[in-house]
PDB file of N, CA and C in Angstrom:
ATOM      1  N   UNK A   1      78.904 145.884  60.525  1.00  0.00           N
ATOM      2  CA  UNK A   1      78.542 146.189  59.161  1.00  0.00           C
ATOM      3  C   UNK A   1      79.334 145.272  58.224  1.00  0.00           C
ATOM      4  N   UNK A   2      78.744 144.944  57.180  1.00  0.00           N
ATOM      5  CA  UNK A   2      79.433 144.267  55.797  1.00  0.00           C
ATOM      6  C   UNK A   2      80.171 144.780  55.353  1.00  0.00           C
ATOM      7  N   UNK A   3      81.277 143.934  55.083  1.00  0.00           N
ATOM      8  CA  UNK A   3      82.181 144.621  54.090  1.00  0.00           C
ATOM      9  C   UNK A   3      81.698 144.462  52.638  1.00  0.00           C
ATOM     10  N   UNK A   4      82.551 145.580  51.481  1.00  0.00           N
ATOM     11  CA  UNK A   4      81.647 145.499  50.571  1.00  0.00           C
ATOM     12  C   UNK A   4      82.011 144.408  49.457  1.00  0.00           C
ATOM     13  N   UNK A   5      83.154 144.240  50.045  1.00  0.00           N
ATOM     14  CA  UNK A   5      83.555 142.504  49.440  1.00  0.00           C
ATOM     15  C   UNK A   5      82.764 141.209  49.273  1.00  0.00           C
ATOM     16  N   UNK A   6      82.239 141.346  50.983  1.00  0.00           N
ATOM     17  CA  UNK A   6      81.252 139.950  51.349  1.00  0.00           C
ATOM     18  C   UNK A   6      79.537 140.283  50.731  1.00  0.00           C
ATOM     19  N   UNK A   7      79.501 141.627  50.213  1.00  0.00           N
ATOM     20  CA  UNK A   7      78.163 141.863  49.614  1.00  0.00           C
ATOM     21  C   UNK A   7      78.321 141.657  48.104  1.00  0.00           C
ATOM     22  N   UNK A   8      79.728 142.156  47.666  1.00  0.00           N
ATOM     23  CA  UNK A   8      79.562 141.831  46.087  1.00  0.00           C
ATOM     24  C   UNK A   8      79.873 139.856  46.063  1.00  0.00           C
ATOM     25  N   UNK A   9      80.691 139.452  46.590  1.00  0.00           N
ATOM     26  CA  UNK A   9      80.399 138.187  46.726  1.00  0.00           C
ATOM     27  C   UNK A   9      79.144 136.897  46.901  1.00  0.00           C
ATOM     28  N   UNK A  10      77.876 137.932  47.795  1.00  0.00           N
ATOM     29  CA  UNK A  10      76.880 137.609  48.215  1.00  0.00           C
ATOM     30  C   UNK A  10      75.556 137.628  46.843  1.00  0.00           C
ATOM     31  N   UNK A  11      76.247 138.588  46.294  1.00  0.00           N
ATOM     32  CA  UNK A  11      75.097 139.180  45.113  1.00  0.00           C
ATOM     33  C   UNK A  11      75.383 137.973  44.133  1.00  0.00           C
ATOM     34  N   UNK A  12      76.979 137.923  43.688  1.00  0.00           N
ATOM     35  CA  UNK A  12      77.248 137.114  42.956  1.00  0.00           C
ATOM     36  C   UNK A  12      76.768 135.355  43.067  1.00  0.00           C
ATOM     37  N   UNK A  13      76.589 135.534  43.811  1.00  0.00           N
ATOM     38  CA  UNK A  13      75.909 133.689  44.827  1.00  0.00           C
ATOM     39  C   UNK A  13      74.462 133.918  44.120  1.00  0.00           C
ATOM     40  N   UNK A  14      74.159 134.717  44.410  1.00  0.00           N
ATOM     41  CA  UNK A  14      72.777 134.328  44.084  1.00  0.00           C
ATOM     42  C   UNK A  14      72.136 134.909  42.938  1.00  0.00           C
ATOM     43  N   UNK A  15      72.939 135.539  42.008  1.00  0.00           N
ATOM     44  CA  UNK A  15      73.200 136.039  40.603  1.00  0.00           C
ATOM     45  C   UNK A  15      72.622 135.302  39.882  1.00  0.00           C
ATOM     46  N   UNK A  16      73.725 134.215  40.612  1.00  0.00           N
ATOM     47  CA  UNK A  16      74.337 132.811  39.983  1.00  0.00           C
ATOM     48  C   UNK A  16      73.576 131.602  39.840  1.00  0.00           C
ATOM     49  N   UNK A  17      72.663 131.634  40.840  1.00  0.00           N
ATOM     50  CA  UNK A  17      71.694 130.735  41.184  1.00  0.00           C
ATOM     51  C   UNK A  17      70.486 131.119  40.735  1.00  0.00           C
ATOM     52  N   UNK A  18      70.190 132.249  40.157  1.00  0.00           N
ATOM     53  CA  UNK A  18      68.793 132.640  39.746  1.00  0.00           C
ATOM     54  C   UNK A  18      69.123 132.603  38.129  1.00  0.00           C
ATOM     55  N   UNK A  19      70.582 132.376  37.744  1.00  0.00           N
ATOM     56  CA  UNK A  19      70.397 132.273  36.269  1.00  0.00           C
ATOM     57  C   UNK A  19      70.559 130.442  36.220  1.00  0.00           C
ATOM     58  N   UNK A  20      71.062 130.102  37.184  1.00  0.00           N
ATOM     59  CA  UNK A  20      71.148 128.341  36.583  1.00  0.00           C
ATOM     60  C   UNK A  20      70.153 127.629  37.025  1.00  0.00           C
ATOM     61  N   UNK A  21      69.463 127.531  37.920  1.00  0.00           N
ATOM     62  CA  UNK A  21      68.392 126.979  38.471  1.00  0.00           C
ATOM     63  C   UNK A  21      66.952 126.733  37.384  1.00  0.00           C
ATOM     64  N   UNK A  22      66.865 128.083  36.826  1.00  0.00           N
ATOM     65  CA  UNK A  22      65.575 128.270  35.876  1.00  0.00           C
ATOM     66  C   UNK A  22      66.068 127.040  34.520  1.00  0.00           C
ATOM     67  N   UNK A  23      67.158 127.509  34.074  1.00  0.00           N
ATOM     68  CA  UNK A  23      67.748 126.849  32.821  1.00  0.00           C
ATOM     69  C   UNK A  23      68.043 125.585  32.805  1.00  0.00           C
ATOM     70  N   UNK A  24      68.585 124.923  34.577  1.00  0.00           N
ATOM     71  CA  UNK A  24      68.708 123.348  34.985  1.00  0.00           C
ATOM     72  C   UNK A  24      68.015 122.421  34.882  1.00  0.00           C
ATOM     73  N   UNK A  25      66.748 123.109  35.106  1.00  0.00           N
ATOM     74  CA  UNK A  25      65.237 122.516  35.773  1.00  0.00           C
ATOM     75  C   UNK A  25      64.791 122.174  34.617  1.00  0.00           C
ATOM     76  N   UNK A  26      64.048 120.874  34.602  1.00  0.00           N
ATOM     77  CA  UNK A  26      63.075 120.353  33.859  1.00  0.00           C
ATOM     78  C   UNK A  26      61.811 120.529  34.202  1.00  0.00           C
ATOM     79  N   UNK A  27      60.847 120.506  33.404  1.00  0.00           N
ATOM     80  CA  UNK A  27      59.411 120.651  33.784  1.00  0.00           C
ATOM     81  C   UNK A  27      59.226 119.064  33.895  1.00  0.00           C
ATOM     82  N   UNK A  28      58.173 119.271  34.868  1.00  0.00           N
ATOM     83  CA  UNK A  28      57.734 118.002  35.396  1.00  0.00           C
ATOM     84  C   UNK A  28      56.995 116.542  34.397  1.00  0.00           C
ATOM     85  N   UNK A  29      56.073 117.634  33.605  1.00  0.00           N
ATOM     86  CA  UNK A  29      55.347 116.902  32.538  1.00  0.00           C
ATOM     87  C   UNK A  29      56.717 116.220  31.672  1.00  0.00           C
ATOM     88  N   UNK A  30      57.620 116.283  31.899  1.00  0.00           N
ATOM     89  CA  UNK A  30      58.655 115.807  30.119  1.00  0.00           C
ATOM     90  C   UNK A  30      59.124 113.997  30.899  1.00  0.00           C
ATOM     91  N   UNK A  31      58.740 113.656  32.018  1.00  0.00           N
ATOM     92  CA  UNK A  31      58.761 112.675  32.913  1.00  0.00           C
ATOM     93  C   UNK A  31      58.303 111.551  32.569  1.00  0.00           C
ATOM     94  N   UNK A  32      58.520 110.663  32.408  1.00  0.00           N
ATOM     95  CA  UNK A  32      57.512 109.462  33.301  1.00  0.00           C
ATOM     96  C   UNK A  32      57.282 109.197  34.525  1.00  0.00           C
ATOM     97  N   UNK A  33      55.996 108.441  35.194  1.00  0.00           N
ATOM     98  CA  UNK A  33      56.231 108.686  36.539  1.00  0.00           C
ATOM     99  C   UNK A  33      57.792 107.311  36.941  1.00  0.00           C
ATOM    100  N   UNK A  34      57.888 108.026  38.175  1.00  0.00           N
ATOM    101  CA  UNK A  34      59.435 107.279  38.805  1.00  0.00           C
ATOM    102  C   UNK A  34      58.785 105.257  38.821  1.00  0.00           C
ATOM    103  N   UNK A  35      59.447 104.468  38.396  1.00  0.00           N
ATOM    104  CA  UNK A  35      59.323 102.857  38.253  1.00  0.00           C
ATOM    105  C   UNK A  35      59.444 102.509  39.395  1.00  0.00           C
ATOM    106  N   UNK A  36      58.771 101.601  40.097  1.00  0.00           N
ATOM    107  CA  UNK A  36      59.000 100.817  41.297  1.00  0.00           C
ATOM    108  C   UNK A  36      58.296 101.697  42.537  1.00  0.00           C
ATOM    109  N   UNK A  37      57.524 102.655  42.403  1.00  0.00           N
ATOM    110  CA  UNK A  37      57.081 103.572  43.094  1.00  0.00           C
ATOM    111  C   UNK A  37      55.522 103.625  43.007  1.00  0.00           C
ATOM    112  N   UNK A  38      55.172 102.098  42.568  1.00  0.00           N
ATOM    113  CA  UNK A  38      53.609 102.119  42.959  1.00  0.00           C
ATOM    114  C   UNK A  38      52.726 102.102  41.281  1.00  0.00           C
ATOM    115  N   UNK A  39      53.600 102.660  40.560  1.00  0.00           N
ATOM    116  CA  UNK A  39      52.865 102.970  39.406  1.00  0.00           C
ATOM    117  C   UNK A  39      52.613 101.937  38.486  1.00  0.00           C
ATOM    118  N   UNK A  40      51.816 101.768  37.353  1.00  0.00           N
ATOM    119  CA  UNK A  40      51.331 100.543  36.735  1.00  0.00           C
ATOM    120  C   UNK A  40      51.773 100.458  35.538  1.00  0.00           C
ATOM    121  N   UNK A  41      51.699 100.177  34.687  1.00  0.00           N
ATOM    122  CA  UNK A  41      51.938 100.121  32.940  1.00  0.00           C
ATOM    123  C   UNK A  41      50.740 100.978  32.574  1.00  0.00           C
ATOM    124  N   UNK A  42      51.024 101.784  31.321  1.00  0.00           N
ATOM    125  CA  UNK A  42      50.424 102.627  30.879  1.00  0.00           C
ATOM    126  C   UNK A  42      48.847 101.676  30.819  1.00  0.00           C
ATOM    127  N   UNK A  43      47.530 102.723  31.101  1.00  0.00           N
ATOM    128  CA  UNK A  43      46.682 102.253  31.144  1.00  0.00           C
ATOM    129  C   UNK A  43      45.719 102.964  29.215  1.00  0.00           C
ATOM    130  N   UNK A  44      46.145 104.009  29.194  1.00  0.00           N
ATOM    131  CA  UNK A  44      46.114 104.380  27.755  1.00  0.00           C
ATOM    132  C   UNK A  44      46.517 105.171  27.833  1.00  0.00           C
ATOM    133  N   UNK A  45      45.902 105.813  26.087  1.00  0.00           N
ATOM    134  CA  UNK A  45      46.088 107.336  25.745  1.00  0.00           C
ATOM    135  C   UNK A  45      44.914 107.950  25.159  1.00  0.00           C
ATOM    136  N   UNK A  46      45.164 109.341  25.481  1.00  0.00           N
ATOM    137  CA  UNK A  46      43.828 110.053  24.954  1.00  0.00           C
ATOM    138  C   UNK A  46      44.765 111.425  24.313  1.00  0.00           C
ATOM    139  N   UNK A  47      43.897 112.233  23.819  1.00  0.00           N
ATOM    140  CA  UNK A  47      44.228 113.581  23.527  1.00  0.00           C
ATOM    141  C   UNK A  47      43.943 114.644  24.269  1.00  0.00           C
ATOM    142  N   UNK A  48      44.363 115.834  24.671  1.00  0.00           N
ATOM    143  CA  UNK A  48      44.170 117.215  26.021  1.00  0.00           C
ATOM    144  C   UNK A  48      44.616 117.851  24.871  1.00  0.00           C
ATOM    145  N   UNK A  49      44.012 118.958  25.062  1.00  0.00           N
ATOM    146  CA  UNK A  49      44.817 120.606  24.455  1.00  0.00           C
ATOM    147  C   UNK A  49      46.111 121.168  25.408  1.00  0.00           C
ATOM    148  N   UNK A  50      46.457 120.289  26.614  1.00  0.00           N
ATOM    149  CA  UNK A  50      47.193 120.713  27.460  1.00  0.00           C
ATOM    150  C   UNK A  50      47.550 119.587  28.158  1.00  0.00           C
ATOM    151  N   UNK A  51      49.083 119.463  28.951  1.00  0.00           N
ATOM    152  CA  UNK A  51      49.062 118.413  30.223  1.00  0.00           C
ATOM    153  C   UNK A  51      48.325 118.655  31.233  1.00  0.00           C
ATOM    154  N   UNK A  52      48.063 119.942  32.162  1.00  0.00           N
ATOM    155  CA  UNK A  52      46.726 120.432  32.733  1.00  0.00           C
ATOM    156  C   UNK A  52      45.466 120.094  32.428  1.00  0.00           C
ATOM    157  N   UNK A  53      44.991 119.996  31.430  1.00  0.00           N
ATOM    158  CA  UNK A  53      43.759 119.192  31.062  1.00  0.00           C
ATOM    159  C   UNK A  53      43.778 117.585  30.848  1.00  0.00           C
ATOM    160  N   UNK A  54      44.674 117.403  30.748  1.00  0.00           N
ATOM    161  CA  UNK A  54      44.883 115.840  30.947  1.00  0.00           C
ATOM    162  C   UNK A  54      44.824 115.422  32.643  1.00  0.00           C
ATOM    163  N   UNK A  55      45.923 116.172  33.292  1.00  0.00           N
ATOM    164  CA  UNK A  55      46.050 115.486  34.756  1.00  0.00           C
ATOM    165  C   UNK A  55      44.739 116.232  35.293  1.00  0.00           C
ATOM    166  N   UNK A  56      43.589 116.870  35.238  1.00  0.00           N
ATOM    167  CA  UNK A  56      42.366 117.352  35.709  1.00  0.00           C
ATOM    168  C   UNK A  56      41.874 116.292  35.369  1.00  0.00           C
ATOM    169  N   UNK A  57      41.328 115.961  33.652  1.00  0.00           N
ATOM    170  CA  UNK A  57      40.631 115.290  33.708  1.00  0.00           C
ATOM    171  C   UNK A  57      41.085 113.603  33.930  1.00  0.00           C
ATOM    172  N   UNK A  58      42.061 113.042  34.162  1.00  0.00           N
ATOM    173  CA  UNK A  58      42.574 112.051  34.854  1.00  0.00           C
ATOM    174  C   UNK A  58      42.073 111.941  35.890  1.00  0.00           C
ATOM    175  N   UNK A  59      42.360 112.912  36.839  1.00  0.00           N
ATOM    176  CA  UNK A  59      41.986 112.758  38.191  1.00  0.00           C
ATOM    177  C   UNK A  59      40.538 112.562  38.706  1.00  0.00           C
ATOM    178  N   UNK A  60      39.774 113.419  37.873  1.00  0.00           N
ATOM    179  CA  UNK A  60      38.717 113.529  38.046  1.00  0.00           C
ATOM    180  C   UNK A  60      37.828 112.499  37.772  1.00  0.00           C
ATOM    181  N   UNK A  61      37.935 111.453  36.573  1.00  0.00           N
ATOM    182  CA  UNK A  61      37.355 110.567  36.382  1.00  0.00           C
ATOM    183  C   UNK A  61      38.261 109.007  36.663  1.00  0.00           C
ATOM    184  N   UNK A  62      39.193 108.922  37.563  1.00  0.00           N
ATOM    185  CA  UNK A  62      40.129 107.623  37.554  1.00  0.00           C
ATOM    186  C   UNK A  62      39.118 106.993  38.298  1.00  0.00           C
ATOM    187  N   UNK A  63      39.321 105.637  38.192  1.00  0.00           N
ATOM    188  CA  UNK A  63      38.668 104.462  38.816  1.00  0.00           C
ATOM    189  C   UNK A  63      38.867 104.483  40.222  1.00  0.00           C
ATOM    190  N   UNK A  64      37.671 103.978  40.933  1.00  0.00           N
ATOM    191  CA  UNK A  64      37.741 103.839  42.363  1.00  0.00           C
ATOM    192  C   UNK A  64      39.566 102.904  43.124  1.00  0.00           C
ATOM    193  N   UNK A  65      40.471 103.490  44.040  1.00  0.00           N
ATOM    194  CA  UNK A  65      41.693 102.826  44.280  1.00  0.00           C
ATOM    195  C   UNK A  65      42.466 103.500  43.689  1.00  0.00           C
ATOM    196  N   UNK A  66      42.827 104.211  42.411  1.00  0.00           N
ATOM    197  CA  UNK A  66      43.364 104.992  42.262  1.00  0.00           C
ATOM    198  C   UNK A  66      44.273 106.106  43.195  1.00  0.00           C
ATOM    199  N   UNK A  67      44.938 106.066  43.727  1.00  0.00           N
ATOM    200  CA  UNK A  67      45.791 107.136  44.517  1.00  0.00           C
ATOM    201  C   UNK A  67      46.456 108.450  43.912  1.00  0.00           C
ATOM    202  N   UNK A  68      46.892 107.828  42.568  1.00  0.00           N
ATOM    203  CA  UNK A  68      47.316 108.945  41.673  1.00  0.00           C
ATOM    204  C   UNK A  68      47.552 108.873  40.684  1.00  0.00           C
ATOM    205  N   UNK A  69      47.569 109.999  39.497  1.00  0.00           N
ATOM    206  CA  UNK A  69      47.241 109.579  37.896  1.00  0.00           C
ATOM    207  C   UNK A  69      48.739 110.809  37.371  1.00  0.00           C
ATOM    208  N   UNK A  70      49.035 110.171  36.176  1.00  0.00           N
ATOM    209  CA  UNK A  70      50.355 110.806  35.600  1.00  0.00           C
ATOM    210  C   UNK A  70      50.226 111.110  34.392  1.00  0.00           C
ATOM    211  N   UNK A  71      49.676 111.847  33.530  1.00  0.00           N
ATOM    212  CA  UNK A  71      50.101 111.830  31.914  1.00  0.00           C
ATOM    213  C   UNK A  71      51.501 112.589  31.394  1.00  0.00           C
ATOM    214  N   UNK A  72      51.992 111.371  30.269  1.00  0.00           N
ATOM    215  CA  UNK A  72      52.881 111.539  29.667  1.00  0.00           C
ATOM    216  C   UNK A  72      52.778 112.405  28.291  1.00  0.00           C
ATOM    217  N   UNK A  73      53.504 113.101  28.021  1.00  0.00           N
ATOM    218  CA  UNK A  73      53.506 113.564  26.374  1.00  0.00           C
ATOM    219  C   UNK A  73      54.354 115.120  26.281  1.00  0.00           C
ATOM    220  N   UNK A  74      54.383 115.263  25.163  1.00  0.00           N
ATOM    221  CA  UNK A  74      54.834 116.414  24.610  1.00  0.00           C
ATOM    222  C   UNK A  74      54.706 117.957  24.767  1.00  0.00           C
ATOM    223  N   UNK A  75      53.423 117.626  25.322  1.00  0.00           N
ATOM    224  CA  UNK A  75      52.613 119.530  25.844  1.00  0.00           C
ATOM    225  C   UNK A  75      51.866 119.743  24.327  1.00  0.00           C
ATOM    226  N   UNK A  76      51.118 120.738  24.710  1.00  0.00           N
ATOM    227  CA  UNK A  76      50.468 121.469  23.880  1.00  0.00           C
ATOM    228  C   UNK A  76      49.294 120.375  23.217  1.00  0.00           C
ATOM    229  N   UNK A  77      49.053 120.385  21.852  1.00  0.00           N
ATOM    230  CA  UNK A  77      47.861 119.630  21.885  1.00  0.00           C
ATOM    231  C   UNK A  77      48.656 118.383  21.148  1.00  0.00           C
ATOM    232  N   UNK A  78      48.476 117.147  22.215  1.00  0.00           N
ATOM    233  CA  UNK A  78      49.050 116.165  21.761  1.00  0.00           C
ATOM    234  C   UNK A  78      47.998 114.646  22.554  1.00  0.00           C
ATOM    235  N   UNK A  79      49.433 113.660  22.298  1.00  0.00           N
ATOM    236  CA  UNK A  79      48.103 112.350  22.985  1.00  0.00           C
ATOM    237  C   UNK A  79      48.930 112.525  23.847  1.00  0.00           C
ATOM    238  N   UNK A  80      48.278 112.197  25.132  1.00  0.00           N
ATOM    239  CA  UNK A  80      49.342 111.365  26.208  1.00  0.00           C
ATOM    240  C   UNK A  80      48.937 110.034  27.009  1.00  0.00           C
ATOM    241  N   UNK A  81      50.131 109.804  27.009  1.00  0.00           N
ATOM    242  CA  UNK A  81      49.992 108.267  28.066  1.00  0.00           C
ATOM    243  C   UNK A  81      49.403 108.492  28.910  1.00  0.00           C
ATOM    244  N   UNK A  82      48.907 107.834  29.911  1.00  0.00           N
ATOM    245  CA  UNK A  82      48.011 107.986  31.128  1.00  0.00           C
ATOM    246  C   UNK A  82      48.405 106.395  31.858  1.00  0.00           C
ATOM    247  N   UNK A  83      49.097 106.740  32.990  1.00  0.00           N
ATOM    248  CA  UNK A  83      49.258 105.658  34.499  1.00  0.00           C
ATOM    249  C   UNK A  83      48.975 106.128  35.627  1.00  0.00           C
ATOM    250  N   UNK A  84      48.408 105.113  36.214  1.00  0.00           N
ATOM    251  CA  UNK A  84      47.780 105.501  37.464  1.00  0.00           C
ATOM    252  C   UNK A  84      48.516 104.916  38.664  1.00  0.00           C
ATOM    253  N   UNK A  85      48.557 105.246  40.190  1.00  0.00           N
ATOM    254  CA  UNK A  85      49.193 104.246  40.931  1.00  0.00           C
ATOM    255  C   UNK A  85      47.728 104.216  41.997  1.00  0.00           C
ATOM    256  N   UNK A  86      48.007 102.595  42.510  1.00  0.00           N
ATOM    257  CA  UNK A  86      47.316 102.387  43.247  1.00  0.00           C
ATOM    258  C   UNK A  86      47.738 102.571  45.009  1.00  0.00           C
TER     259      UNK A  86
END
């Protein structure tokens, strides 16, 4: 059986980790995609009511070779960049 030392210790671990993890983390969209990793110079920009509606409709209409599409921007209803990697 546990002692109740190694359980309040145990709680505290992961207390700890469920309050810093959320607050550490960046959302993905606030990115550019990573340089030297395939990706191109911005190919344009358009406007989405969302980054979700941007990387849908990216994907959905990118040019044949395309492997993968990235929009950049702010969230909510804004423009964003748009790069693609081949």
């Amino acid at each position: 059986m546990k002692s109740w030392r190694s359980r309040i210790a145990t709680a505290l671990a992961v207390g700890a980790a469920a309050i810093t993890i959320p607050l550490t983390a960046s959302p993905a969209q606030a990115d550019p995609p990573p340089a030297g990793e395939g990706w191109g110079e911005p190919v344009g920009a358009e406007t989405y009511d969302s980054w979700s509606d941007c990387m849908y409709d990216q994907a959905v209409n990118a040019p044949a070779g395309v492997k993968d599409v990235w929009c950049d921007g702010d969230g909510g209803r804004d423009q964003y960049t748009v790069y693609y990697r081949y």
